[in-house]
PDB file of N, CA and C in Angstrom:
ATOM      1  N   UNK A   1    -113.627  71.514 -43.919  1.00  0.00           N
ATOM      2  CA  UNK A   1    -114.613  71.069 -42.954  1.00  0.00           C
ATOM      3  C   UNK A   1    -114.293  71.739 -41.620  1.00  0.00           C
ATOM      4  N   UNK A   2    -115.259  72.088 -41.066  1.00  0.00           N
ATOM      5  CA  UNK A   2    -114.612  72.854 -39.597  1.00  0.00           C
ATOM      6  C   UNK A   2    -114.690  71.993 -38.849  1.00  0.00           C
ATOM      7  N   UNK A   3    -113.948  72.515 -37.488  1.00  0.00           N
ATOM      8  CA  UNK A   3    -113.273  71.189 -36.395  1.00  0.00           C
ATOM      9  C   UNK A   3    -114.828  70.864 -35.914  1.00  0.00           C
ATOM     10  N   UNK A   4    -115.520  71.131 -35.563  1.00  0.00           N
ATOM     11  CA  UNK A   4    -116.811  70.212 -34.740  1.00  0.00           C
ATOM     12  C   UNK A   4    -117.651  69.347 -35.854  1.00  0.00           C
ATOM     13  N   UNK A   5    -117.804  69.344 -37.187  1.00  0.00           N
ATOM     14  CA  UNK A   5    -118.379  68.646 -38.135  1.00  0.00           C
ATOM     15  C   UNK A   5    -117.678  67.252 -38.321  1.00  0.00           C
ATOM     16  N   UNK A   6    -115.815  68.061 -38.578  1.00  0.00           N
ATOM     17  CA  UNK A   6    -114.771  66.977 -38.578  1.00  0.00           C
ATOM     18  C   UNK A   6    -114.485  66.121 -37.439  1.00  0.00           C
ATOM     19  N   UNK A   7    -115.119  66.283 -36.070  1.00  0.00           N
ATOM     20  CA  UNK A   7    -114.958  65.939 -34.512  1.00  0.00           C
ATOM     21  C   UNK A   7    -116.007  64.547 -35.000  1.00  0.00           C
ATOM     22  N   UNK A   8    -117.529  65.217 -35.538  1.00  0.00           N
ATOM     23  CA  UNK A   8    -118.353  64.422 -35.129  1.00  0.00           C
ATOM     24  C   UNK A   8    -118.671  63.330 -35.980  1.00  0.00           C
ATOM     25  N   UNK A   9    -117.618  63.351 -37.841  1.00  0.00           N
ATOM     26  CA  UNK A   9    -117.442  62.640 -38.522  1.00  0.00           C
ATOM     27  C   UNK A   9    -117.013  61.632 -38.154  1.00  0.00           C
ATOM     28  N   UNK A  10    -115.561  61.751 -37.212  1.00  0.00           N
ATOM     29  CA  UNK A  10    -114.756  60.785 -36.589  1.00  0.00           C
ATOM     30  C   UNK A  10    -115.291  60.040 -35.430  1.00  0.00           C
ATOM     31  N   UNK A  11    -116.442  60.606 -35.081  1.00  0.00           N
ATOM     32  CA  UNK A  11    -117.250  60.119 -33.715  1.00  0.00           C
ATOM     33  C   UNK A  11    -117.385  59.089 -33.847  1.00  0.00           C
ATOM     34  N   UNK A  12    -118.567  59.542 -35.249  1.00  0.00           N
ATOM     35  CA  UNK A  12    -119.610  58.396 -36.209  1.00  0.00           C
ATOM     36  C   UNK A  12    -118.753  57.682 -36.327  1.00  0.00           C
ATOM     37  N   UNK A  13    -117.623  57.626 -37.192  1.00  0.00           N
ATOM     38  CA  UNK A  13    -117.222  56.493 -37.622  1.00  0.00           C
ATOM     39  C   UNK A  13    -116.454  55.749 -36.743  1.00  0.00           C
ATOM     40  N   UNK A  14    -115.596  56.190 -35.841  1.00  0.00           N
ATOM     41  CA  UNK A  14    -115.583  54.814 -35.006  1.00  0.00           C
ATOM     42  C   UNK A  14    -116.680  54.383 -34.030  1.00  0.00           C
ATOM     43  N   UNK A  15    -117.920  54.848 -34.092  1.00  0.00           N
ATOM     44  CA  UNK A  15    -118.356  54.526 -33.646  1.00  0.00           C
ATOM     45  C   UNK A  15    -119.048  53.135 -34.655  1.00  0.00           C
ATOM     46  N   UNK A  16    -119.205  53.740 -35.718  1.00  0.00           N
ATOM     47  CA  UNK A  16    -120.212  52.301 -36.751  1.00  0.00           C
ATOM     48  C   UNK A  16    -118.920  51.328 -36.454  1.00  0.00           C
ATOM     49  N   UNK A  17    -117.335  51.709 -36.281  1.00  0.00           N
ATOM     50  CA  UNK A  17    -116.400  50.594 -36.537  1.00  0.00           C
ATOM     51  C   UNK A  17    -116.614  49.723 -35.358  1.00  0.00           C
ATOM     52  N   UNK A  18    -116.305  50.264 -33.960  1.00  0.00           N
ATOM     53  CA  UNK A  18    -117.246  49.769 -32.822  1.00  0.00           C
ATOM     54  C   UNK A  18    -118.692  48.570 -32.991  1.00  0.00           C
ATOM     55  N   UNK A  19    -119.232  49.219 -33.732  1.00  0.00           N
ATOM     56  CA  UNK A  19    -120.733  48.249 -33.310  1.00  0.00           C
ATOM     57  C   UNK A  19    -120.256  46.788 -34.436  1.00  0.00           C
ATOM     58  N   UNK A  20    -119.214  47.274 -35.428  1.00  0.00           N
ATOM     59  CA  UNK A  20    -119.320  46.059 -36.267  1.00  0.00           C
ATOM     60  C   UNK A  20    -118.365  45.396 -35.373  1.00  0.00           C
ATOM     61  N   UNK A  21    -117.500  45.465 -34.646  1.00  0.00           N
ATOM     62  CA  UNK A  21    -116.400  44.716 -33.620  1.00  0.00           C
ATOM     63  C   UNK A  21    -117.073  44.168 -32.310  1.00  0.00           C
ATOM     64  N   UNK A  22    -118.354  44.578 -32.235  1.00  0.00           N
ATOM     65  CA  UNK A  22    -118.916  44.067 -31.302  1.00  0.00           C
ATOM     66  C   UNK A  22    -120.886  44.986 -31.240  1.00  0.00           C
ATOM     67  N   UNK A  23    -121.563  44.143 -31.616  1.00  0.00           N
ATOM     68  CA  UNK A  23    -122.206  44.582 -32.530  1.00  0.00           C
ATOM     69  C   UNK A  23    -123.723  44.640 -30.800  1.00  0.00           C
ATOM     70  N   UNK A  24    -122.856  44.314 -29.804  1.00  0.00           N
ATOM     71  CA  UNK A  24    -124.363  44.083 -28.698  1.00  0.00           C
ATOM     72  C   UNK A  24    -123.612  45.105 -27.951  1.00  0.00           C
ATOM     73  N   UNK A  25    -122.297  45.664 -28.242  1.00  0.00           N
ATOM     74  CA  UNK A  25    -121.936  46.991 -27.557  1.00  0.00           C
ATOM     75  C   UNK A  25    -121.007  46.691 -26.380  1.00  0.00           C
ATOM     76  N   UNK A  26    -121.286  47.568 -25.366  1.00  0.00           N
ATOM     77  CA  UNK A  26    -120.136  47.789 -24.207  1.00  0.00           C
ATOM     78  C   UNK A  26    -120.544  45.890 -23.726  1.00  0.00           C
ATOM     79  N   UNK A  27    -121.392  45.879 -23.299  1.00  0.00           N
ATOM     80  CA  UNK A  27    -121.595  44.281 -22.414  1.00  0.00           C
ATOM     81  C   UNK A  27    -121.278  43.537 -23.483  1.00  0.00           C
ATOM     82  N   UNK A  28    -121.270  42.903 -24.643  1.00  0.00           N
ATOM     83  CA  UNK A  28    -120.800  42.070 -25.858  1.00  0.00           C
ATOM     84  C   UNK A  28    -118.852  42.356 -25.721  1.00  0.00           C
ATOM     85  N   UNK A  29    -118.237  43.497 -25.367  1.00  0.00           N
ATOM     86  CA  UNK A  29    -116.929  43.517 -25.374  1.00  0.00           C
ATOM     87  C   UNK A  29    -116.716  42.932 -23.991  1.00  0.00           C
ATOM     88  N   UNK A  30    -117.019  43.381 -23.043  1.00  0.00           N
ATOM     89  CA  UNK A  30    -116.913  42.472 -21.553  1.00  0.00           C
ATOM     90  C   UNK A  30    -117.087  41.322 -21.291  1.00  0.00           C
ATOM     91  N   UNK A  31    -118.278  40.728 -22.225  1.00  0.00           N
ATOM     92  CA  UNK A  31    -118.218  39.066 -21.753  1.00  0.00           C
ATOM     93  C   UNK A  31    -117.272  38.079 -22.709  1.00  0.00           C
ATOM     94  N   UNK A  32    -117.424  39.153 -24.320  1.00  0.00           N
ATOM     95  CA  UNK A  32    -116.385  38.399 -25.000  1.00  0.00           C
ATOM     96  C   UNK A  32    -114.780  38.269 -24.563  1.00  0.00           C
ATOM     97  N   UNK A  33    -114.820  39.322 -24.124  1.00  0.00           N
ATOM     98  CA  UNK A  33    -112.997  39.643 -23.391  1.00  0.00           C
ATOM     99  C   UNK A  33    -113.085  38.704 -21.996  1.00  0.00           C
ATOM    100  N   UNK A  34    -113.892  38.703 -21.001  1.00  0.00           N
ATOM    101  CA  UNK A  34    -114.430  37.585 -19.891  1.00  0.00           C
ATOM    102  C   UNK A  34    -113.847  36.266 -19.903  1.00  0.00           C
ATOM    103  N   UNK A  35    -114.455  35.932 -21.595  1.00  0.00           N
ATOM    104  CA  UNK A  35    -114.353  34.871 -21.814  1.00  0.00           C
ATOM    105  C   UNK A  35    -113.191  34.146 -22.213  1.00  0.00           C
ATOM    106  N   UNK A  36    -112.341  34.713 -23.201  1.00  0.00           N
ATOM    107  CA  UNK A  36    -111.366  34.591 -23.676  1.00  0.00           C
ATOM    108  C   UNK A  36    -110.285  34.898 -22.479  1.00  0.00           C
ATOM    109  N   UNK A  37    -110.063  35.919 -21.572  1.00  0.00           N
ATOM    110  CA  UNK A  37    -109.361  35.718 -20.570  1.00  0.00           C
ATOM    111  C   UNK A  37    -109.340  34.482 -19.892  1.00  0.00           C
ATOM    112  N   UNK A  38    -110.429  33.752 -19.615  1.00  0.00           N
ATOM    113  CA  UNK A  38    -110.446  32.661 -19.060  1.00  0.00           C
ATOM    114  C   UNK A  38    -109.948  31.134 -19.850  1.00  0.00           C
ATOM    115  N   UNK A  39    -110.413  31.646 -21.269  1.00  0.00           N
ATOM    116  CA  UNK A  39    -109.918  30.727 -22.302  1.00  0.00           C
ATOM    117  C   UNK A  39    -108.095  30.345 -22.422  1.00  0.00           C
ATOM    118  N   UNK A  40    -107.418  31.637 -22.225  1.00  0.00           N
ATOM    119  CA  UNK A  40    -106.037  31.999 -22.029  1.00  0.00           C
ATOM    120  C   UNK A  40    -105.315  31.351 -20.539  1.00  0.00           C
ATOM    121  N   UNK A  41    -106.485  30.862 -19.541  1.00  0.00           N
ATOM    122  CA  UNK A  41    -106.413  30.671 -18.292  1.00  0.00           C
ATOM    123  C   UNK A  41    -106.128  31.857 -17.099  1.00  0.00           C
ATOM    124  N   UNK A  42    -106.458  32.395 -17.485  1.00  0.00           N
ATOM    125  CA  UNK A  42    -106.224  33.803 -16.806  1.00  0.00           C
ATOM    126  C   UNK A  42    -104.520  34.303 -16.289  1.00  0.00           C
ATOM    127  N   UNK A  43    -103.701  34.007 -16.995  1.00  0.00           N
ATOM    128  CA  UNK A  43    -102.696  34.288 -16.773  1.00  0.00           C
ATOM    129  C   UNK A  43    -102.061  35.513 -17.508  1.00  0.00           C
ATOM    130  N   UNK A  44    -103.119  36.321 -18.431  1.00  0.00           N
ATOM    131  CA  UNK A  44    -102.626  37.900 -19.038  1.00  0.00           C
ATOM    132  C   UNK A  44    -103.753  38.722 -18.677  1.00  0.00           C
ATOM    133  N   UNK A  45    -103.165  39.913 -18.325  1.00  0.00           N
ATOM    134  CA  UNK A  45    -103.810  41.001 -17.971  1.00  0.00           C
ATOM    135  C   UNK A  45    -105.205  41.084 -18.618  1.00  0.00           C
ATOM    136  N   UNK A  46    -106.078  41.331 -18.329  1.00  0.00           N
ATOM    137  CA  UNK A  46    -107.228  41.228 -19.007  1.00  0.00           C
ATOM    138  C   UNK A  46    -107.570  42.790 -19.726  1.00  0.00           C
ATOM    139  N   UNK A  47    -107.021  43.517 -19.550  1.00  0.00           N
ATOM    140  CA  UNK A  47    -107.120  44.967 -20.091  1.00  0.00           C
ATOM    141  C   UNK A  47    -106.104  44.023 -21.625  1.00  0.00           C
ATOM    142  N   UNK A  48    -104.827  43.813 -21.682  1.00  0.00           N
ATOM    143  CA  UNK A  48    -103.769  42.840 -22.533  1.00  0.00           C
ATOM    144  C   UNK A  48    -104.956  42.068 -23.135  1.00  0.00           C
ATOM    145  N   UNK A  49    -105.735  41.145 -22.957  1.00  0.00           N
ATOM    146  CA  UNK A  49    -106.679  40.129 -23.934  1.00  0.00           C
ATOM    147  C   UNK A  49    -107.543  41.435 -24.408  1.00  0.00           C
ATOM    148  N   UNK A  50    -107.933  42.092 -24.060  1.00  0.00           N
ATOM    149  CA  UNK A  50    -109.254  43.235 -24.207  1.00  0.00           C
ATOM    150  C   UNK A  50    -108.986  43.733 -26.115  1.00  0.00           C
ATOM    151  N   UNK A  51    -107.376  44.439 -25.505  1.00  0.00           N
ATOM    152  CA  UNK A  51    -106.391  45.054 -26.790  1.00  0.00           C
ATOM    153  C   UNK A  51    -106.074  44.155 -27.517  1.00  0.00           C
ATOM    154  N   UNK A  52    -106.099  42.503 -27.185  1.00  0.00           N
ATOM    155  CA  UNK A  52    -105.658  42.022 -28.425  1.00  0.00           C
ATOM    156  C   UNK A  52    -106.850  41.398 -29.191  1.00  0.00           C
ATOM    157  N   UNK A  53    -107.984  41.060 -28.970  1.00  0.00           N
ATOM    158  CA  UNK A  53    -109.466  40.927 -29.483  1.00  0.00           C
ATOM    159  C   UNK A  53    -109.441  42.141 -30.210  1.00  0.00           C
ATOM    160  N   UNK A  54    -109.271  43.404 -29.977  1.00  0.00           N
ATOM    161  CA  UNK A  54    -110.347  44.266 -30.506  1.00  0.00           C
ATOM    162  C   UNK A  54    -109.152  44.949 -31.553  1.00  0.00           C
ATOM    163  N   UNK A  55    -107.695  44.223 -31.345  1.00  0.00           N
ATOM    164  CA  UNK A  55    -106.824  44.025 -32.527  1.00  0.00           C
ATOM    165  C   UNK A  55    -106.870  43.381 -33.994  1.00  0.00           C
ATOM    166  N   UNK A  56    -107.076  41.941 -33.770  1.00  0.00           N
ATOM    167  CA  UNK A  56    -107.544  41.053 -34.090  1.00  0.00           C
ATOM    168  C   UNK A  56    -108.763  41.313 -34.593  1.00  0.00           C
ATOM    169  N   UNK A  57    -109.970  41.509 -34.057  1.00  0.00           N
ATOM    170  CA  UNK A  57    -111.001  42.457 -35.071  1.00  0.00           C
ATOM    171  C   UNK A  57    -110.444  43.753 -36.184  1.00  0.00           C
ATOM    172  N   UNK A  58    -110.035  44.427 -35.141  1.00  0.00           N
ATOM    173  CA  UNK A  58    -109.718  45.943 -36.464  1.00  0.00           C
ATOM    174  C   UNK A  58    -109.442  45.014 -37.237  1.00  0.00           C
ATOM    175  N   UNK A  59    -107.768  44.283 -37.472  1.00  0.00           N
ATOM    176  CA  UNK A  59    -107.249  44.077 -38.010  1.00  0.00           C
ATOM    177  C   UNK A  59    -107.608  43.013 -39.302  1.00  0.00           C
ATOM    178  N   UNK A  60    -109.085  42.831 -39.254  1.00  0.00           N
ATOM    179  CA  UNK A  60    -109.751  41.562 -40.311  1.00  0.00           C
ATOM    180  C   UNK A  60    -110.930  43.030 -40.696  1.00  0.00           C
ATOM    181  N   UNK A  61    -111.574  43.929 -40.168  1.00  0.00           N
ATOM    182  CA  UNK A  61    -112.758  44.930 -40.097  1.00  0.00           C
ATOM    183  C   UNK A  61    -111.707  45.714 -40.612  1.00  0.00           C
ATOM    184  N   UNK A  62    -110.999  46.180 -40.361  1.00  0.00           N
ATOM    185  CA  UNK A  62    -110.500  47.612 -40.884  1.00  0.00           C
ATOM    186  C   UNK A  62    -109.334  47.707 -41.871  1.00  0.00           C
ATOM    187  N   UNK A  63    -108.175  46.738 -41.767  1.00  0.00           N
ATOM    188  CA  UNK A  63    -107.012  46.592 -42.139  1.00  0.00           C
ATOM    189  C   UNK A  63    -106.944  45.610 -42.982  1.00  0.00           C
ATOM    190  N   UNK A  64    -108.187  44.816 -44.014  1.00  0.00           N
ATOM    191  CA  UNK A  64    -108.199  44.144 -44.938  1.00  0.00           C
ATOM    192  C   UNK A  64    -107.308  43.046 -44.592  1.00  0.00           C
ATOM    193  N   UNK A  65    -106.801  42.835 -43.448  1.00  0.00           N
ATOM    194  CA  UNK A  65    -106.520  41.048 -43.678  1.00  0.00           C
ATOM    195  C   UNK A  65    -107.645  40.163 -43.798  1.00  0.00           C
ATOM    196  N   UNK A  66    -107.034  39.048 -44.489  1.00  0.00           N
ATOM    197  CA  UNK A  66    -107.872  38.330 -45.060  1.00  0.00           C
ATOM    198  C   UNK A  66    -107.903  36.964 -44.396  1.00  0.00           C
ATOM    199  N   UNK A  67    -106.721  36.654 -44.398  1.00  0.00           N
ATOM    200  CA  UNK A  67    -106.344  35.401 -43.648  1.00  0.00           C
ATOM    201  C   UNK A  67    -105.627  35.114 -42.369  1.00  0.00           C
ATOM    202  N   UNK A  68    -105.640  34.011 -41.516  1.00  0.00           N
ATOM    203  CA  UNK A  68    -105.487  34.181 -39.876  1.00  0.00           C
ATOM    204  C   UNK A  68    -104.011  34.633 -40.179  1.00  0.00           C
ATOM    205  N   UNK A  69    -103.121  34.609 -40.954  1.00  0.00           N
ATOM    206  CA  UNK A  69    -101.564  34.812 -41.160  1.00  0.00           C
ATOM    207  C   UNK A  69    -100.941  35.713 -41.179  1.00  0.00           C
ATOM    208  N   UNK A  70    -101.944  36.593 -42.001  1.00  0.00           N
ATOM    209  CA  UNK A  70    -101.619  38.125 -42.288  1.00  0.00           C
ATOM    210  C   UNK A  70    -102.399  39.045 -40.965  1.00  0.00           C
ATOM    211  N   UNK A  71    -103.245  38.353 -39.804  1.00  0.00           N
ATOM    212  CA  UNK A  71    -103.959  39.079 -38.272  1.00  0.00           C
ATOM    213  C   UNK A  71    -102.628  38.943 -37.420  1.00  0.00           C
ATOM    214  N   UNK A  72    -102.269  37.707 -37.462  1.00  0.00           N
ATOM    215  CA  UNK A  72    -100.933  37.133 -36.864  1.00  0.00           C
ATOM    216  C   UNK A  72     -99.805  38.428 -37.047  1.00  0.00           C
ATOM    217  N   UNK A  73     -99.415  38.160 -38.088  1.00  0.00           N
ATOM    218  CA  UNK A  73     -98.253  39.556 -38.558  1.00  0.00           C
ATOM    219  C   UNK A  73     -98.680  40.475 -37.687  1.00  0.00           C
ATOM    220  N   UNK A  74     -99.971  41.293 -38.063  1.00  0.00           N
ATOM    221  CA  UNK A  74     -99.882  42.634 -37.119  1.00  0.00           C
ATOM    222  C   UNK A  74    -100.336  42.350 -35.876  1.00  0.00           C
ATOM    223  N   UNK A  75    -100.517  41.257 -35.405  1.00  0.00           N
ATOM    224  CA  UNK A  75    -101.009  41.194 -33.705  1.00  0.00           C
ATOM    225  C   UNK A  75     -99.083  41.154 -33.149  1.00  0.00           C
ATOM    226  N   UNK A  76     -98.411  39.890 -33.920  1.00  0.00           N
ATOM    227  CA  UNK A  76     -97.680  40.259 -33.110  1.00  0.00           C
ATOM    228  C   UNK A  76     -96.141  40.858 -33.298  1.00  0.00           C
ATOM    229  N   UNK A  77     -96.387  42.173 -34.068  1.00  0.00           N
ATOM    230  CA  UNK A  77     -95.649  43.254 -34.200  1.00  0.00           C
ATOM    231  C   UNK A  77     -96.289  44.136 -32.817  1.00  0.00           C
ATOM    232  N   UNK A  78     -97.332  44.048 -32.398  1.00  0.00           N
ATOM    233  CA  UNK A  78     -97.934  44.654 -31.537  1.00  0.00           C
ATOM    234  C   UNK A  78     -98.228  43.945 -29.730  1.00  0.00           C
ATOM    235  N   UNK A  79     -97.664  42.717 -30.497  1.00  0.00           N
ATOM    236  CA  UNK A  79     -97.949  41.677 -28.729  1.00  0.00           C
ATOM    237  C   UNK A  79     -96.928  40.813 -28.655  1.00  0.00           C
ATOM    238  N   UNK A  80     -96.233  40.906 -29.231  1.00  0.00           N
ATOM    239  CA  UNK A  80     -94.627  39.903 -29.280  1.00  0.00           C
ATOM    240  C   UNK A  80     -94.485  39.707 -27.996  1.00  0.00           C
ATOM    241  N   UNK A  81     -93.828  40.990 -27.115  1.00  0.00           N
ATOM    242  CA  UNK A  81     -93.840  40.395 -25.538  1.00  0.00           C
ATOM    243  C   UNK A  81     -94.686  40.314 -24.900  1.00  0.00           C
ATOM    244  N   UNK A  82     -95.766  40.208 -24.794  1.00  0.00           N
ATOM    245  CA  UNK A  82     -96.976  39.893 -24.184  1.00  0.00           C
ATOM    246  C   UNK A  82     -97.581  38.537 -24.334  1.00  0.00           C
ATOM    247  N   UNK A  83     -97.335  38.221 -25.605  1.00  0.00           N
ATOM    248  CA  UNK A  83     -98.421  37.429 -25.835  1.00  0.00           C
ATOM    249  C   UNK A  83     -97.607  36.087 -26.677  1.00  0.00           C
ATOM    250  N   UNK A  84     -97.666  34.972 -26.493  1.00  0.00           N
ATOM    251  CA  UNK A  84     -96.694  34.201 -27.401  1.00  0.00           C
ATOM    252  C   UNK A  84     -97.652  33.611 -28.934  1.00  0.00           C
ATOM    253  N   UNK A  85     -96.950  32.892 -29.493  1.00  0.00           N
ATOM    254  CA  UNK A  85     -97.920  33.282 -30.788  1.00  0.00           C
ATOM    255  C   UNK A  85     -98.851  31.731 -30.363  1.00  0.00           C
ATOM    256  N   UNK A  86     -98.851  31.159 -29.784  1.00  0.00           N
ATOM    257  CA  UNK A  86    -100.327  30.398 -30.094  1.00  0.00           C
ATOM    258  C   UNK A  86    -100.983  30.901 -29.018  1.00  0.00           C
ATOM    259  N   UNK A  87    -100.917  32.067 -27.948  1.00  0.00           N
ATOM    260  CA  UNK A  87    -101.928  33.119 -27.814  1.00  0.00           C
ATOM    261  C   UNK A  87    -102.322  33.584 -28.562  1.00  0.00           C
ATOM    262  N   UNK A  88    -101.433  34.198 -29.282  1.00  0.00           N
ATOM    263  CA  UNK A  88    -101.930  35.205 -30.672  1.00  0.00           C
ATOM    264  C   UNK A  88    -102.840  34.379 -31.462  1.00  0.00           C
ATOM    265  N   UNK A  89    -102.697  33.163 -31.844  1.00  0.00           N
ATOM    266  CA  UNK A  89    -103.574  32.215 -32.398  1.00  0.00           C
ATOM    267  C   UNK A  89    -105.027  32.401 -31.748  1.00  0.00           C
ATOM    268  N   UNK A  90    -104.490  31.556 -30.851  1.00  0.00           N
ATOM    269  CA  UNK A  90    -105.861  31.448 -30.014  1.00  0.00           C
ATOM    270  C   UNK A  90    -107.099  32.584 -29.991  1.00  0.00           C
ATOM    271  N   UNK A  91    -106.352  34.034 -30.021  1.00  0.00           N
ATOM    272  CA  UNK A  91    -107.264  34.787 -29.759  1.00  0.00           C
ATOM    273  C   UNK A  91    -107.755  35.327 -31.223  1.00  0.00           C
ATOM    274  N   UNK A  92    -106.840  35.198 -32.575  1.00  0.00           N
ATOM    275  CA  UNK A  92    -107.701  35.438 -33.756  1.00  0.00           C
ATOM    276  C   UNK A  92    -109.067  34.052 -33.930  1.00  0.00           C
ATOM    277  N   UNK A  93    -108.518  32.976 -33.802  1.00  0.00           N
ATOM    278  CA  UNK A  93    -109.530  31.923 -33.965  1.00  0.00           C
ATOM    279  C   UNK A  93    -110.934  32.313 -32.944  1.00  0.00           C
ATOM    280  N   UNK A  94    -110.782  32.702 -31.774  1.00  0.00           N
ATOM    281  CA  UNK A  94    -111.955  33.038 -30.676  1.00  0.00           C
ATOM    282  C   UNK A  94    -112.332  34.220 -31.483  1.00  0.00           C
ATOM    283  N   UNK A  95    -112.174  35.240 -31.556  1.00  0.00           N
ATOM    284  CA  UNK A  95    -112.381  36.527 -32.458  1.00  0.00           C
ATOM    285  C   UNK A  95    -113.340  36.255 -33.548  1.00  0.00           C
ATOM    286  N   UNK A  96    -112.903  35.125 -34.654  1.00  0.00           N
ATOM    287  CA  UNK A  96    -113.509  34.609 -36.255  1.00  0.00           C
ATOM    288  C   UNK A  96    -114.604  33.921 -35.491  1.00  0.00           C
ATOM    289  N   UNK A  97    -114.652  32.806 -34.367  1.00  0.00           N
ATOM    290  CA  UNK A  97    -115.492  31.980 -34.278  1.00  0.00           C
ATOM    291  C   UNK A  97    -116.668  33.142 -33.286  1.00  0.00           C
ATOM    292  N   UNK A  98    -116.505  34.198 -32.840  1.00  0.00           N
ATOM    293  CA  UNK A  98    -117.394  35.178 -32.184  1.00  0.00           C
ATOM    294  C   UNK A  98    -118.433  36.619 -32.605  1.00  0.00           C
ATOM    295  N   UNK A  99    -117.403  36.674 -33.994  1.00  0.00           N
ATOM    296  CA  UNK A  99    -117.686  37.823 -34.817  1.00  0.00           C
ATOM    297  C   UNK A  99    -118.264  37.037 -36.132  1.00  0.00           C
ATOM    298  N   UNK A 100    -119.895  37.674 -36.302  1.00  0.00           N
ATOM    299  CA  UNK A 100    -120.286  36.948 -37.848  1.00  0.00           C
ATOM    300  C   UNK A 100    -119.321  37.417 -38.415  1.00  0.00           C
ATOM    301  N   UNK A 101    -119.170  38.952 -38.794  1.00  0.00           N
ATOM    302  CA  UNK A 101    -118.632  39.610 -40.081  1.00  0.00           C
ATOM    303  C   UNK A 101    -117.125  39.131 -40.305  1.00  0.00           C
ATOM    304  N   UNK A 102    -116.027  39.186 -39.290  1.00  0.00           N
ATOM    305  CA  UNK A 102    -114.723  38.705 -39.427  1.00  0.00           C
ATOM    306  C   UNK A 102    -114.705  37.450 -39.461  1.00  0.00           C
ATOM    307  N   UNK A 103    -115.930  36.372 -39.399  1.00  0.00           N
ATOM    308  CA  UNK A 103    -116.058  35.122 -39.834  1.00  0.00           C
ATOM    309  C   UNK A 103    -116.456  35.457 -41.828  1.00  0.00           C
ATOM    310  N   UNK A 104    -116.764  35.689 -41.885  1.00  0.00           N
ATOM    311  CA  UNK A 104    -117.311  36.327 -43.743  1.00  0.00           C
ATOM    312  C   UNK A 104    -116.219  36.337 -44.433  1.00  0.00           C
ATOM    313  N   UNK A 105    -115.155  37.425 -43.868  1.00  0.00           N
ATOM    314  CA  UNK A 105    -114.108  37.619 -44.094  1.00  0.00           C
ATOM    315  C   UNK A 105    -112.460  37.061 -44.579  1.00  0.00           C
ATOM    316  N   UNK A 106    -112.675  36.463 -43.219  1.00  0.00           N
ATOM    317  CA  UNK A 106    -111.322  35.892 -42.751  1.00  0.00           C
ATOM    318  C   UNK A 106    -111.344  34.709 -43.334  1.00  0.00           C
ATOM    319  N   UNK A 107    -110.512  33.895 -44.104  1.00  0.00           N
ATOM    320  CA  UNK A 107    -110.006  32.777 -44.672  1.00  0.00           C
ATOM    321  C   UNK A 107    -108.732  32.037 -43.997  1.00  0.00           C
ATOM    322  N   UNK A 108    -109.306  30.731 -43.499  1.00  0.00           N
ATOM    323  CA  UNK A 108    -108.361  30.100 -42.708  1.00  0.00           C
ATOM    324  C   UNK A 108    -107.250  29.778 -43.828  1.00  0.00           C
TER     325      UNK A 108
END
């Protein structure tokens, strides 16, 4: 495949991965991240809640977890110091209860 076909394969596809993680686009990631910052009480970086939502999505959309246990594992191999785990909670449960499809998915 040559590099600009193979560029625009990879475009597409994170881009379809994108619309299923937030399916109303750039403003649907801002108010959902908005929200959940405030849910957290605003005491983590909000760029920090942004990365761990759209973790927490991949990670039920892309990475075949199935259940909140196995999102947990890879959120916090990835947010251990950031984030303590009933953050980490908190923000897969806001995630399932915000997203139809990772609601479909995900098995409490």
């Amino acid at each position: 495949m040559n590099p600009a076909k193979k560029h625009n394969a990879i475009t597409n596809a994170l881009a379809a991965v994108y619309g299923q993680m937030f399916p109303g686009g750039k403003q649907e990631e801002r108010i959902l991240t908005t929200e959940l910052y405030q849910l957290l009480g605003g005491r983590i970086q909000k760029k920090i809640v942004n990365q761990a939502l759209c973790c927490a999505l991949s990670s039920i959309l892309l990475f075949s977890a199935k259940c909140k246990e196995q999102v947990l594992e890879i959120m916090n191999k990835r947010f251990q110091t950031e984030l303590s785990l009933t953050e980490q909670d908190t923000i897969v449960q806001f995630a399932v209860a915000h997203n139809r499809m990772a609601a479909l998915i995900i098995k409490e």
